[in-house]
PDB file of N, CA and C in Angstrom:
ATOM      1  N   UNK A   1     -10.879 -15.164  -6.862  1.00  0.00           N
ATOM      2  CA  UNK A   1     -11.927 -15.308  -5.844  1.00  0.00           C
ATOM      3  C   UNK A   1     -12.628 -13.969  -5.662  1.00  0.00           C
ATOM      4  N   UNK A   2     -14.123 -14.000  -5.434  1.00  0.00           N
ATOM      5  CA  UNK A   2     -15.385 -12.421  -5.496  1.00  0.00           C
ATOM      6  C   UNK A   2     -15.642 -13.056  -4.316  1.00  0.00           C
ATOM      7  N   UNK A   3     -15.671 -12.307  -3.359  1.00  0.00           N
ATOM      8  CA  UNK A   3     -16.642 -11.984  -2.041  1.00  0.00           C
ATOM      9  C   UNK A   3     -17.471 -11.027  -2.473  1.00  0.00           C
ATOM     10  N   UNK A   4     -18.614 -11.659  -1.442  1.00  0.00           N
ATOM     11  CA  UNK A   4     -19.500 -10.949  -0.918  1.00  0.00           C
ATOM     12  C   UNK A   4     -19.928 -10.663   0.623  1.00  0.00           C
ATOM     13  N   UNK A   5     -19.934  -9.813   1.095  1.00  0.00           N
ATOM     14  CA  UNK A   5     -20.719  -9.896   2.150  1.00  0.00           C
ATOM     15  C   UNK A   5     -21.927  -9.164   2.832  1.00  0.00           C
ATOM     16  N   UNK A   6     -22.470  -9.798   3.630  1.00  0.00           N
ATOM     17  CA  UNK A   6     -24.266  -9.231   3.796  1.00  0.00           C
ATOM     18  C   UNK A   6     -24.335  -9.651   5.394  1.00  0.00           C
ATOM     19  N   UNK A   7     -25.530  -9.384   5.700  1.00  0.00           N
ATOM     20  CA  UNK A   7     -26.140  -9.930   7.282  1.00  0.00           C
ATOM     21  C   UNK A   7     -25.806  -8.374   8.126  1.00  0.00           C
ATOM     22  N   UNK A   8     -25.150  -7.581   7.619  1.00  0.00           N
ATOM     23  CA  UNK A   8     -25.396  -6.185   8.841  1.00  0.00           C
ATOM     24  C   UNK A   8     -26.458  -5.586   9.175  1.00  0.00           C
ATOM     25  N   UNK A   9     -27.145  -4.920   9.556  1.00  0.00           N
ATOM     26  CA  UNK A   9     -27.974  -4.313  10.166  1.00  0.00           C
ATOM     27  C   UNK A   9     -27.622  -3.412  11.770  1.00  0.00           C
ATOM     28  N   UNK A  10     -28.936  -2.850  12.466  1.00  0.00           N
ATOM     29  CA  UNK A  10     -28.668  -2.406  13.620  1.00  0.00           C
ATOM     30  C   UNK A  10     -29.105  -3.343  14.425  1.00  0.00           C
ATOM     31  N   UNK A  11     -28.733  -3.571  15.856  1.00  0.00           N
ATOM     32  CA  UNK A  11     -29.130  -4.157  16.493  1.00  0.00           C
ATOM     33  C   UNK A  11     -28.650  -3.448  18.137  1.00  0.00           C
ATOM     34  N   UNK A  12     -29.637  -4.063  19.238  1.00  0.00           N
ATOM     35  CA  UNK A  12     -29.607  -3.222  20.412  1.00  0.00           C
ATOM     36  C   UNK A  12     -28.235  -3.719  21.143  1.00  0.00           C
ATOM     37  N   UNK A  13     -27.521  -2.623  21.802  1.00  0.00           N
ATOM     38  CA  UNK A  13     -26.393  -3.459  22.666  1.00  0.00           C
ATOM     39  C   UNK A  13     -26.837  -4.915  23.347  1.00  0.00           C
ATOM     40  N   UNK A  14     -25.819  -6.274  23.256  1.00  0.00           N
ATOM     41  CA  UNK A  14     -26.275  -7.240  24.056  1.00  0.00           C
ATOM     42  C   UNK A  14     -27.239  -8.076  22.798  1.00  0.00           C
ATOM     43  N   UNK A  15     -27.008  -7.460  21.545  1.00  0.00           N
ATOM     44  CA  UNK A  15     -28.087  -8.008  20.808  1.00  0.00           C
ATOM     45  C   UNK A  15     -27.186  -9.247  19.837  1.00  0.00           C
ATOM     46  N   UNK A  16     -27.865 -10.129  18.783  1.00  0.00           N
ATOM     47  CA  UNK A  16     -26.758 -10.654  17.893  1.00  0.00           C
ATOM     48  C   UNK A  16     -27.234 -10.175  16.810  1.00  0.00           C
ATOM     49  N   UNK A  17     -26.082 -10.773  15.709  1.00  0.00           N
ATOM     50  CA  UNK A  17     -25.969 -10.892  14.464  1.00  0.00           C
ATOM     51  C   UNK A  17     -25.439 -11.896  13.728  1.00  0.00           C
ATOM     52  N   UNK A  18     -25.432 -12.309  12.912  1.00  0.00           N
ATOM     53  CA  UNK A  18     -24.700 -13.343  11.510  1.00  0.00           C
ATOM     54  C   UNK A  18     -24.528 -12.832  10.177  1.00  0.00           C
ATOM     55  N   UNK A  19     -23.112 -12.277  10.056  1.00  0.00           N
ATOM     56  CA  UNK A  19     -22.947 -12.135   8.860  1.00  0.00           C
ATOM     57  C   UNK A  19     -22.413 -13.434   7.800  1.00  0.00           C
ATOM     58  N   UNK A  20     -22.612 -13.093   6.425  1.00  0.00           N
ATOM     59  CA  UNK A  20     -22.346 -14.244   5.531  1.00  0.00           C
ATOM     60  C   UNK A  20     -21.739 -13.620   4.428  1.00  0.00           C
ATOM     61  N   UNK A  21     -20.472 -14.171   3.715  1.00  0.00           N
ATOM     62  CA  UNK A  21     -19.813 -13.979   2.779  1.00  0.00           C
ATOM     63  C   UNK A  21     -20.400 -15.027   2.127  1.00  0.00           C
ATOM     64  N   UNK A  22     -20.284 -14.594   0.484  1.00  0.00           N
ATOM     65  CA  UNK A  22     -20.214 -15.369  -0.375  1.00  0.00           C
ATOM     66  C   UNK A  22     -19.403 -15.250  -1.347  1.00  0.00           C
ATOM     67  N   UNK A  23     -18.746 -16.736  -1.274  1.00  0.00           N
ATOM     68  CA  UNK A  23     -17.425 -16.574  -2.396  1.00  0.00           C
ATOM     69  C   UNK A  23     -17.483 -17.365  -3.814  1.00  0.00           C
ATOM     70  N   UNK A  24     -16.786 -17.008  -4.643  1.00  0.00           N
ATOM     71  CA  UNK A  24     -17.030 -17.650  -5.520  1.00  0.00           C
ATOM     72  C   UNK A  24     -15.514 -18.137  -6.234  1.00  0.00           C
ATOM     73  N   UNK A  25     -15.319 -19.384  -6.542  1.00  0.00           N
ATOM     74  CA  UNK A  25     -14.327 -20.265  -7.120  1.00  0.00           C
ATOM     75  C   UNK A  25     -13.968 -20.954  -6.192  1.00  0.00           C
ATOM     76  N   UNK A  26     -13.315 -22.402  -6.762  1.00  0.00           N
ATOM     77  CA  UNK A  26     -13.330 -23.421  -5.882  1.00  0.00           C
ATOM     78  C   UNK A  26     -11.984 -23.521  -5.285  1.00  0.00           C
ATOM     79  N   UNK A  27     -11.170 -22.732  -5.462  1.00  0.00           N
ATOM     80  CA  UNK A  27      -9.633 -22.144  -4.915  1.00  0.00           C
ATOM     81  C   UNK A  27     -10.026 -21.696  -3.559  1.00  0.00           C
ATOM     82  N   UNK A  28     -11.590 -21.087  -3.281  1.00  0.00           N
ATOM     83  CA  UNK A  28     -11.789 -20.469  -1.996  1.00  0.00           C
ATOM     84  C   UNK A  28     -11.701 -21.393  -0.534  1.00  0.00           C
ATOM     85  N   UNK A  29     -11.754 -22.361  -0.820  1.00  0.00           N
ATOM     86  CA  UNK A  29     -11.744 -24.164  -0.034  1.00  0.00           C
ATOM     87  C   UNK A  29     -10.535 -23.773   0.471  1.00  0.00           C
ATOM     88  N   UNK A  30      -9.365 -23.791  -0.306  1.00  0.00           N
ATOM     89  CA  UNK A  30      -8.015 -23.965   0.418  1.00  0.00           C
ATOM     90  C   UNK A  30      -7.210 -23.038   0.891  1.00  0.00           C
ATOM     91  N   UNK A  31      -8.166 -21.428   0.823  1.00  0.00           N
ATOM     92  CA  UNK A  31      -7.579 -19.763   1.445  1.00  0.00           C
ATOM     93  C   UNK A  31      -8.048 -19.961   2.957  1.00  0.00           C
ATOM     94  N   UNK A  32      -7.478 -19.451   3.348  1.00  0.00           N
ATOM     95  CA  UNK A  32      -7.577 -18.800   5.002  1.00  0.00           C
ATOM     96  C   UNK A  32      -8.647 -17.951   4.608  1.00  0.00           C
ATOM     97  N   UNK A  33      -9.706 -17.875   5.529  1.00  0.00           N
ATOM     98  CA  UNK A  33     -10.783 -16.525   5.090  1.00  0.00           C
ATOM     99  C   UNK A  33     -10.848 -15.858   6.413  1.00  0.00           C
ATOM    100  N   UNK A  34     -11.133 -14.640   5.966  1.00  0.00           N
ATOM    101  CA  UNK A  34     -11.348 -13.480   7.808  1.00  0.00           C
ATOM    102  C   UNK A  34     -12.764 -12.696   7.719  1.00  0.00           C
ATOM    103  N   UNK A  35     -12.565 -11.933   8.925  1.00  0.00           N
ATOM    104  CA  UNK A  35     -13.433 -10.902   8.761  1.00  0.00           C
ATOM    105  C   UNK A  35     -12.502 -10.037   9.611  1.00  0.00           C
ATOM    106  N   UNK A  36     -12.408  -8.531   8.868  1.00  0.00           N
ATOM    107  CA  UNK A  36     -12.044  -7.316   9.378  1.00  0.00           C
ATOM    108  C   UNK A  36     -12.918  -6.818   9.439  1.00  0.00           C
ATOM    109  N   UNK A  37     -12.760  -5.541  10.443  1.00  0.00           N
ATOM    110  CA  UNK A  37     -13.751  -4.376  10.829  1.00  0.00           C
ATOM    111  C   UNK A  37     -13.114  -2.937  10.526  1.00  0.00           C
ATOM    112  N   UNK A  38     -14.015  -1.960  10.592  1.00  0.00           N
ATOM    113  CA  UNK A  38     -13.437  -0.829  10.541  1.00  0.00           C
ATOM    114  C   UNK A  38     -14.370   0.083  10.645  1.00  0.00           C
ATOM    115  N   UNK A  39     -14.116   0.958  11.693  1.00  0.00           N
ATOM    116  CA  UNK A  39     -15.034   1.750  12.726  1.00  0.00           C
ATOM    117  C   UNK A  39     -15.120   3.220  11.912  1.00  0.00           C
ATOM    118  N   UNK A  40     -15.887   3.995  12.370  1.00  0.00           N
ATOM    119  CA  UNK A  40     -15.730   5.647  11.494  1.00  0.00           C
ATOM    120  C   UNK A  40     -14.080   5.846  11.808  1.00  0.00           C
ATOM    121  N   UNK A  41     -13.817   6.568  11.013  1.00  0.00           N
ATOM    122  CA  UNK A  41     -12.048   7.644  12.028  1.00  0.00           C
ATOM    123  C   UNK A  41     -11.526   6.509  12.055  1.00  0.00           C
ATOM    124  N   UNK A  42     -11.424   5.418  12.202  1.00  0.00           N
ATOM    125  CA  UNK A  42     -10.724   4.322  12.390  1.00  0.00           C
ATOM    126  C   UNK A  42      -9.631   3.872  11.689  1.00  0.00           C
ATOM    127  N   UNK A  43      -8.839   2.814  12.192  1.00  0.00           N
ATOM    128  CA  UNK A  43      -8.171   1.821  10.993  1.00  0.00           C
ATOM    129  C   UNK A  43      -8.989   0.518  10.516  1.00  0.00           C
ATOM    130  N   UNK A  44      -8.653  -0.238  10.013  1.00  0.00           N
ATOM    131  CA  UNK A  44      -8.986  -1.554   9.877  1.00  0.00           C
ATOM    132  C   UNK A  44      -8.515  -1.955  10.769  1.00  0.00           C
ATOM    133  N   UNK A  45      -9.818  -3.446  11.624  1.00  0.00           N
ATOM    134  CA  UNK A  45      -8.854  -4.081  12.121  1.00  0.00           C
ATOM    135  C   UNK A  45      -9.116  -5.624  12.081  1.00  0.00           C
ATOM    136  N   UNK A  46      -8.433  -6.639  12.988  1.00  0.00           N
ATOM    137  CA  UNK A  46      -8.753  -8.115  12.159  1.00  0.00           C
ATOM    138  C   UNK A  46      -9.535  -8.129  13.178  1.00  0.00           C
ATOM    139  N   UNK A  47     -10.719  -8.840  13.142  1.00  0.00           N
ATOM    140  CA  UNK A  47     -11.741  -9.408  14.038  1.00  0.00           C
ATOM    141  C   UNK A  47     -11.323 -11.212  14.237  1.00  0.00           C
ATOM    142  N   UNK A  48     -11.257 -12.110  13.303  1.00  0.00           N
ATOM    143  CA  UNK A  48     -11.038 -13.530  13.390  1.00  0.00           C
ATOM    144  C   UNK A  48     -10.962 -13.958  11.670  1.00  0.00           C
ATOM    145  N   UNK A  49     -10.360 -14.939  11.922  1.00  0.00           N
ATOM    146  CA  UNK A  49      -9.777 -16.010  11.037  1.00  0.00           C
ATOM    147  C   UNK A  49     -10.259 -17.353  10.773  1.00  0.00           C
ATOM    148  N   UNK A  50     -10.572 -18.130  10.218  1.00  0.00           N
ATOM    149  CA  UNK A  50     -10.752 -19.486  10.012  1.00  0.00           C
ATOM    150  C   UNK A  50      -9.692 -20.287   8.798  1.00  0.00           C
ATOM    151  N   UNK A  51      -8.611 -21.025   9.002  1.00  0.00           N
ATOM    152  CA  UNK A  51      -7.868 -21.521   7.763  1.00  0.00           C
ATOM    153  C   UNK A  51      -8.418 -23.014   6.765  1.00  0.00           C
ATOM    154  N   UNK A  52      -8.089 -23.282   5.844  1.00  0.00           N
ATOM    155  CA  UNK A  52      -8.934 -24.212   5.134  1.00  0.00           C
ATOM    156  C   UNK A  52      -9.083 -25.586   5.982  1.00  0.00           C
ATOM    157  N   UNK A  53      -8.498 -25.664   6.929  1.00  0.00           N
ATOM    158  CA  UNK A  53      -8.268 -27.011   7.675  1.00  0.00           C
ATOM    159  C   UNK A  53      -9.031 -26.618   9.478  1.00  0.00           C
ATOM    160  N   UNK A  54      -9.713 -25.622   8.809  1.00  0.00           N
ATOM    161  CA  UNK A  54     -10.872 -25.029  10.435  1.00  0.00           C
ATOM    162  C   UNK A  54     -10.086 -24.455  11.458  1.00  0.00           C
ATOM    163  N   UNK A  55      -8.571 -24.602  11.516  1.00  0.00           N
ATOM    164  CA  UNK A  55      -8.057 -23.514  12.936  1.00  0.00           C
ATOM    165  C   UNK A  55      -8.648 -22.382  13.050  1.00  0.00           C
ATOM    166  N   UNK A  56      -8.854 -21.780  14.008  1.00  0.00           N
ATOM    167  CA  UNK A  56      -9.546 -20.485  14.066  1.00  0.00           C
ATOM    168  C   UNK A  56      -8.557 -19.213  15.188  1.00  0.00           C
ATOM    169  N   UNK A  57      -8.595 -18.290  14.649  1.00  0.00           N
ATOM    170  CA  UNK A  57      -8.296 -17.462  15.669  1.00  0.00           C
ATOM    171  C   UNK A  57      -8.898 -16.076  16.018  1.00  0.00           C
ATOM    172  N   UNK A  58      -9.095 -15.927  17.201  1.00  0.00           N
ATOM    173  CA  UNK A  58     -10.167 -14.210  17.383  1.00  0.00           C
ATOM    174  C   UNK A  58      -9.106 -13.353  17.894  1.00  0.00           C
ATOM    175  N   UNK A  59      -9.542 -11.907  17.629  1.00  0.00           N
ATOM    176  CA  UNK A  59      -8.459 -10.990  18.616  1.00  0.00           C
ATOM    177  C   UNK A  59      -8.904 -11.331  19.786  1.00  0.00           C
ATOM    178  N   UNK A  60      -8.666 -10.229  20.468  1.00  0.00           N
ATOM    179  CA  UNK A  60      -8.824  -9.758  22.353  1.00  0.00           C
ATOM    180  C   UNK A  60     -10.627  -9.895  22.278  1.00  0.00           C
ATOM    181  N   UNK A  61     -10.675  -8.587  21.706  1.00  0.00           N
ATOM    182  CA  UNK A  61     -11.909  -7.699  22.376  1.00  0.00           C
ATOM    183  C   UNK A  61     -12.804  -8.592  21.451  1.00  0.00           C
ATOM    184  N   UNK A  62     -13.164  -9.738  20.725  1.00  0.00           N
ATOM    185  CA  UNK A  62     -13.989 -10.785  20.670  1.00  0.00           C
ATOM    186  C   UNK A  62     -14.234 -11.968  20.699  1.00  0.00           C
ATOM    187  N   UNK A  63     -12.669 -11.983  20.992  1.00  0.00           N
ATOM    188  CA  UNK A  63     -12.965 -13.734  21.557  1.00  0.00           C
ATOM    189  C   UNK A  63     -13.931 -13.901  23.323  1.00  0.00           C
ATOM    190  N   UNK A  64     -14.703 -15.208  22.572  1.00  0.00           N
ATOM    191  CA  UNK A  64     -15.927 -15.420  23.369  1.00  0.00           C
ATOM    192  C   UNK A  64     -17.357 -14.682  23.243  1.00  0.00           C
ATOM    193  N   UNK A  65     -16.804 -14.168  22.387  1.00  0.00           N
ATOM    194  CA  UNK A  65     -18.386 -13.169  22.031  1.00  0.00           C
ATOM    195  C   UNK A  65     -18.915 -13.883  20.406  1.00  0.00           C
ATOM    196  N   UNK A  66     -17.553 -13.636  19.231  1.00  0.00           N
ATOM    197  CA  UNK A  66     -17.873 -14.056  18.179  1.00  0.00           C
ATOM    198  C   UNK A  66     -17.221 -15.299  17.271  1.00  0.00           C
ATOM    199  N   UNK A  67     -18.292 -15.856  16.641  1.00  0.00           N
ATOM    200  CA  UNK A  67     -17.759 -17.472  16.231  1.00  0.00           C
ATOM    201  C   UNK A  67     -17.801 -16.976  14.623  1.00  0.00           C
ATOM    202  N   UNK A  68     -16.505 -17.676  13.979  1.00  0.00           N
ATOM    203  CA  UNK A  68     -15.972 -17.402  12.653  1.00  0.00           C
ATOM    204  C   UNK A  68     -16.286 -18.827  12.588  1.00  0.00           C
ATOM    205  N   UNK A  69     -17.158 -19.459  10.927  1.00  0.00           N
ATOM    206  CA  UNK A  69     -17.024 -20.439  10.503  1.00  0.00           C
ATOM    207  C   UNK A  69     -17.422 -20.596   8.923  1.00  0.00           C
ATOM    208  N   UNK A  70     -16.818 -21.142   8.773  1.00  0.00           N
ATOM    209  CA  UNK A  70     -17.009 -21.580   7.140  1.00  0.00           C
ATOM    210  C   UNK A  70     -17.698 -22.915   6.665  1.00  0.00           C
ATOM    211  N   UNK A  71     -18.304 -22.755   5.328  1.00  0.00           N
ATOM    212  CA  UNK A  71     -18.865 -24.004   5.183  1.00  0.00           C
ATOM    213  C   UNK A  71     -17.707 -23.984   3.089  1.00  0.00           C
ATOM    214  N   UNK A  72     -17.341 -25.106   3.280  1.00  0.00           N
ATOM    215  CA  UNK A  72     -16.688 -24.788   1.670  1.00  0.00           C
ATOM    216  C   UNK A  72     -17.686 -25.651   1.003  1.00  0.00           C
ATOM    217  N   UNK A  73     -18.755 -26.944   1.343  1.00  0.00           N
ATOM    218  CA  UNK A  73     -19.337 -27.038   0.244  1.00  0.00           C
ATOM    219  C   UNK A  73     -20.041 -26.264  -0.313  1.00  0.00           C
ATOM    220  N   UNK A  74     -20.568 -24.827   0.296  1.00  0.00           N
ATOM    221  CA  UNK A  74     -21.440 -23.716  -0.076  1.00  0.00           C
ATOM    222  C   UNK A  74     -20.447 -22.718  -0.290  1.00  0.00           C
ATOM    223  N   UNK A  75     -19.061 -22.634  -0.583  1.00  0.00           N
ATOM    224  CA  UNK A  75     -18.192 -21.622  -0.266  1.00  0.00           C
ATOM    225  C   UNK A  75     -18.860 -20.165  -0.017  1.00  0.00           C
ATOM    226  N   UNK A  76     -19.007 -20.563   1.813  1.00  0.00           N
ATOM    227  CA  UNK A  76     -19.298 -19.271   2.526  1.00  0.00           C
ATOM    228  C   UNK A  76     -18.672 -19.481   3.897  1.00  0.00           C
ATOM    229  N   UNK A  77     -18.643 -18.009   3.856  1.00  0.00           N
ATOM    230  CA  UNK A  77     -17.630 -17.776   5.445  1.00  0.00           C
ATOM    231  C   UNK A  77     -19.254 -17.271   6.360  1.00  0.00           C
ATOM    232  N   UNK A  78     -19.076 -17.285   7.365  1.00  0.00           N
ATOM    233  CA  UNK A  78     -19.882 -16.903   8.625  1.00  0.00           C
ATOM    234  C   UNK A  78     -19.448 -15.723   9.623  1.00  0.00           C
ATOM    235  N   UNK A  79     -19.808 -15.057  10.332  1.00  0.00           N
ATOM    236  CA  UNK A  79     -19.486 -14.454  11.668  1.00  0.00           C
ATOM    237  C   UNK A  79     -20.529 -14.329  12.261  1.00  0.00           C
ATOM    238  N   UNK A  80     -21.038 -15.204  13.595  1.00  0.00           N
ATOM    239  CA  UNK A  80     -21.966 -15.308  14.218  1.00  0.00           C
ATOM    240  C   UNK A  80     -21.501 -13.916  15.283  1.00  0.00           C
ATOM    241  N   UNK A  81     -21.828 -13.332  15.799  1.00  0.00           N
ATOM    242  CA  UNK A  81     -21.552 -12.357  17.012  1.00  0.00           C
ATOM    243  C   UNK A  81     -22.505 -12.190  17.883  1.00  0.00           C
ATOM    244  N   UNK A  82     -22.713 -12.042  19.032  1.00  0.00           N
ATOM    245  CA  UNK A  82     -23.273 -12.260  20.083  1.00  0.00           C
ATOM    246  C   UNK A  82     -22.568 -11.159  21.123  1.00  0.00           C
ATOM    247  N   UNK A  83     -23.835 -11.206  21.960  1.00  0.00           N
ATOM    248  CA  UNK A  83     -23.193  -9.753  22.971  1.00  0.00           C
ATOM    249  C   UNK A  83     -22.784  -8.443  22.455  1.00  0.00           C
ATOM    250  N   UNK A  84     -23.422  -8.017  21.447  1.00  0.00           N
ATOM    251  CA  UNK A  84     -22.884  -6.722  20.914  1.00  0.00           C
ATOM    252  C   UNK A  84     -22.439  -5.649  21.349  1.00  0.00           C
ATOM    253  N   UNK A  85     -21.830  -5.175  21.520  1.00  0.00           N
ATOM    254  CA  UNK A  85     -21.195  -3.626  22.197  1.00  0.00           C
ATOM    255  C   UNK A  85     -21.494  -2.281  21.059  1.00  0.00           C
ATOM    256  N   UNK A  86     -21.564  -1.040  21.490  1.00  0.00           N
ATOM    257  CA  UNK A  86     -21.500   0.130  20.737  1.00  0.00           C
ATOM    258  C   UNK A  86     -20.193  -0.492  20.026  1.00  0.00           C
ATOM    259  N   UNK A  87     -18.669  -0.323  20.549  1.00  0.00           N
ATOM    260  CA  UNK A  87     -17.922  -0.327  20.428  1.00  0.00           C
ATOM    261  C   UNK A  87     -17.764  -1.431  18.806  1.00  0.00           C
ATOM    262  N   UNK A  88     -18.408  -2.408  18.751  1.00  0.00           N
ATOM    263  CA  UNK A  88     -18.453  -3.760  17.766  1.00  0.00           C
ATOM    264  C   UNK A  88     -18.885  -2.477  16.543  1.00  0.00           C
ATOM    265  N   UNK A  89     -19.587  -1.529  16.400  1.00  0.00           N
ATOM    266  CA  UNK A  89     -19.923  -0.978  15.154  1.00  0.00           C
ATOM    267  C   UNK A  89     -18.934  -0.500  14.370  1.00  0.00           C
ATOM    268  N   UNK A  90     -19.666  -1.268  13.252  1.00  0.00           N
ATOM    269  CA  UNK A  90     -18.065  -1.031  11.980  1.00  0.00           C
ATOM    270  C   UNK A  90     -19.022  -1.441  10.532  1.00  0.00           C
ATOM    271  N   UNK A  91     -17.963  -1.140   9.729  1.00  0.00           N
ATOM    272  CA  UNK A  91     -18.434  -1.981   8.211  1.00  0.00           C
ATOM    273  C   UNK A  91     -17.043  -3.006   8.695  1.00  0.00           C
ATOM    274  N   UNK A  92     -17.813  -4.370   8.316  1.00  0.00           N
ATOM    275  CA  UNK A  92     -17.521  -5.408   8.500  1.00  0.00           C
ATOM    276  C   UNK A  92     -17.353  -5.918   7.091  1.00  0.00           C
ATOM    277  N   UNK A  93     -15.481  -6.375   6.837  1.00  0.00           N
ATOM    278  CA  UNK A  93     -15.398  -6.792   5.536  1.00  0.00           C
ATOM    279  C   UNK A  93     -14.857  -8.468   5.864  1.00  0.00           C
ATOM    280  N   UNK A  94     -14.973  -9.306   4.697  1.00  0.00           N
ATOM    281  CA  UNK A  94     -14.572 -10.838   4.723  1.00  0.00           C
ATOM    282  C   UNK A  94     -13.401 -10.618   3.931  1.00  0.00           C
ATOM    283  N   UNK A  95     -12.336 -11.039   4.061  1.00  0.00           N
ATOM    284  CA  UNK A  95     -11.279 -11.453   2.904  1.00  0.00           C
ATOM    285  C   UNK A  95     -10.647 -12.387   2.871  1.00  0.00           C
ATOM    286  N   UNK A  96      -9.836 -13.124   2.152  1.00  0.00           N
ATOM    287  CA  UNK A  96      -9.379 -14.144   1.787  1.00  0.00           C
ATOM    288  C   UNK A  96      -7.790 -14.282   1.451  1.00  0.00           C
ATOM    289  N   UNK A  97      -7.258 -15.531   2.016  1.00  0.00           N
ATOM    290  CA  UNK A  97      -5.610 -15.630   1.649  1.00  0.00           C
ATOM    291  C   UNK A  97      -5.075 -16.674   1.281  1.00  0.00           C
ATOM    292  N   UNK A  98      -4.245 -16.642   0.018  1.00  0.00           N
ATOM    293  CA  UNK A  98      -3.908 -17.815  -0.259  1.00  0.00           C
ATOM    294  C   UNK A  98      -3.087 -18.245   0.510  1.00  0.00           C
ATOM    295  N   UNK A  99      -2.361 -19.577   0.801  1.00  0.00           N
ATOM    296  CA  UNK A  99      -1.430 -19.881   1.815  1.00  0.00           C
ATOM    297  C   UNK A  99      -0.144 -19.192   1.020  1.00  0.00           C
ATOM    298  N   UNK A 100       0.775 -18.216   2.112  1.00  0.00           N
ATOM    299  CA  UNK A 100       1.697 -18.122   2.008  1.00  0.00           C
ATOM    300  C   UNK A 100       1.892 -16.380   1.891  1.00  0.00           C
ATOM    301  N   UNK A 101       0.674 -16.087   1.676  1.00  0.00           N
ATOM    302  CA  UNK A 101       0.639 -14.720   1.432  1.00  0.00           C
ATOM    303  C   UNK A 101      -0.366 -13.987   1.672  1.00  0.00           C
ATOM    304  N   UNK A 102      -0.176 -12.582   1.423  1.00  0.00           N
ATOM    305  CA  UNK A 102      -1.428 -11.409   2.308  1.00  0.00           C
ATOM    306  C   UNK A 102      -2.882 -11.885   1.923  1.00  0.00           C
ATOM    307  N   UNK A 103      -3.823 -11.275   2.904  1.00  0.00           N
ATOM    308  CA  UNK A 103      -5.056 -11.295   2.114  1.00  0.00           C
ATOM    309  C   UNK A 103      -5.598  -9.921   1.109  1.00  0.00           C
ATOM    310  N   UNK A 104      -5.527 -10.919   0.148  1.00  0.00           N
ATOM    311  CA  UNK A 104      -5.652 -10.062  -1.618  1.00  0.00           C
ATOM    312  C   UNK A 104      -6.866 -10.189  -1.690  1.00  0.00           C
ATOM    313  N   UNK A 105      -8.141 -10.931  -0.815  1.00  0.00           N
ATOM    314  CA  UNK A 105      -8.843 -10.572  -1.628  1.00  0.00           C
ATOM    315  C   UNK A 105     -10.547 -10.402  -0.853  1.00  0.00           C
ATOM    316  N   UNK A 106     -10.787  -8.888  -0.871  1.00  0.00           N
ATOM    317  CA  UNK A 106     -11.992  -8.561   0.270  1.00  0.00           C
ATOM    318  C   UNK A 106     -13.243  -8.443  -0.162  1.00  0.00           C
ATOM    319  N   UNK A 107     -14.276  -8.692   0.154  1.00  0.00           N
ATOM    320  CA  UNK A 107     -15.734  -8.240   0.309  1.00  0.00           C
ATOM    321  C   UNK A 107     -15.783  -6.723   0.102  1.00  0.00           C
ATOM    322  N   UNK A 108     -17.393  -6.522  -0.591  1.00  0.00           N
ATOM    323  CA  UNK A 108     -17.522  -5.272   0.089  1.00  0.00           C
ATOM    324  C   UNK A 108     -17.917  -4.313   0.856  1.00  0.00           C
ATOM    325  N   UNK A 109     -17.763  -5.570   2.033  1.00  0.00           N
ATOM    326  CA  UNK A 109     -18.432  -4.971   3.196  1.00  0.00           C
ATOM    327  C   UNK A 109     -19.794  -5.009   3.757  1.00  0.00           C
ATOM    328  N   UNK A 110     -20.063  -4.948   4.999  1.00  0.00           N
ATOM    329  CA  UNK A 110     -21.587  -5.033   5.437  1.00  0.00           C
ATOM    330  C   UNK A 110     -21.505  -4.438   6.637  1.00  0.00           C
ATOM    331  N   UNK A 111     -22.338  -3.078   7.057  1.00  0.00           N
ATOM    332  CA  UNK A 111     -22.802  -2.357   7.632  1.00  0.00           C
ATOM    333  C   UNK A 111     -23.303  -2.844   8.727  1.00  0.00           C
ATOM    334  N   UNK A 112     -22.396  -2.550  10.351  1.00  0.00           N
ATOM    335  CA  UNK A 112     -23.341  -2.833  11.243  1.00  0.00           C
ATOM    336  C   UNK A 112     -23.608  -2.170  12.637  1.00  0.00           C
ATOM    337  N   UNK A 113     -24.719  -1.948  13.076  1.00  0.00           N
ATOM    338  CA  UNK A 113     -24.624  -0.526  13.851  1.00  0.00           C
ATOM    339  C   UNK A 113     -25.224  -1.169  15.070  1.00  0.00           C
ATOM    340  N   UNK A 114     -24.850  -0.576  16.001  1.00  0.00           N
ATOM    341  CA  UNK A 114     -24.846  -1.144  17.498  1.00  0.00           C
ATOM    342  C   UNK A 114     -25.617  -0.167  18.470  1.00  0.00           C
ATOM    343  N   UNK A 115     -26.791   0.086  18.772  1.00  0.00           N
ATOM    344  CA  UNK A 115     -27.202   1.061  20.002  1.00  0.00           C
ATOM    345  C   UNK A 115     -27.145   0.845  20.854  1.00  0.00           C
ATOM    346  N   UNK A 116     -27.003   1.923  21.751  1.00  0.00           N
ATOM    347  CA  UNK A 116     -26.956   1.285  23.522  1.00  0.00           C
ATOM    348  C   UNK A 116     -28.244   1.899  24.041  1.00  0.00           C
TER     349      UNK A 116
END
């Protein structure tokens, strides 16, 4: 499985965005897909989840702000975000997991910058 991901840009605090992965092979249907973040100085961290059967899960600091969704007949993942914070600025990566094991396999990322 190749990710891609795109849709970053700047945008004003309070502002949105939609990022979009694009994956390729039809194995990508039945992975768990995410989106991580990762700030300057930072670590990585998990932003939300979607598994092949649509459960979803967000951390803390975006649940209710941002919606993770996938479409597999287009195998693409989504991250709608809304309400932006300084704090939300990161390169924003998508990755992918087969059931049972880590996610092996990431995007390369999409740039997104937040002003206040």
């Amino acid at each position: 499985v190749q990710l891609q991901a795109s849709g970053g840009g700047l945008v004003q605090a309070g502002g949105s965005l939609r990022l979009s992965c694009a994956a390729s092979g039809r194995a990508f249907r039945s992975y768990t897909a995410a989106w991580f973040r990762q700030a300057p100085g930072k670590e990585r961290e998990f932003v939300a989840q979607v598994t092949w059967y649509s459960e979803v899960t967000y951390s803390d600091y975006v649940n209710g702000r941002f919606t993770i969704s996938r479409d597999n007949a287009k195998n693409a993942l989504y991250l709608q975000m809304n309400e932006l914070r300084p704090e939300d600025m990161g390169v924003y990566f998508c990755a992918a997991q087969r059931v049972g094991d880590h996610f092996g396999y990431w995007g390369q990322g999409t740039l997104v910058t937040v002003s206040s």
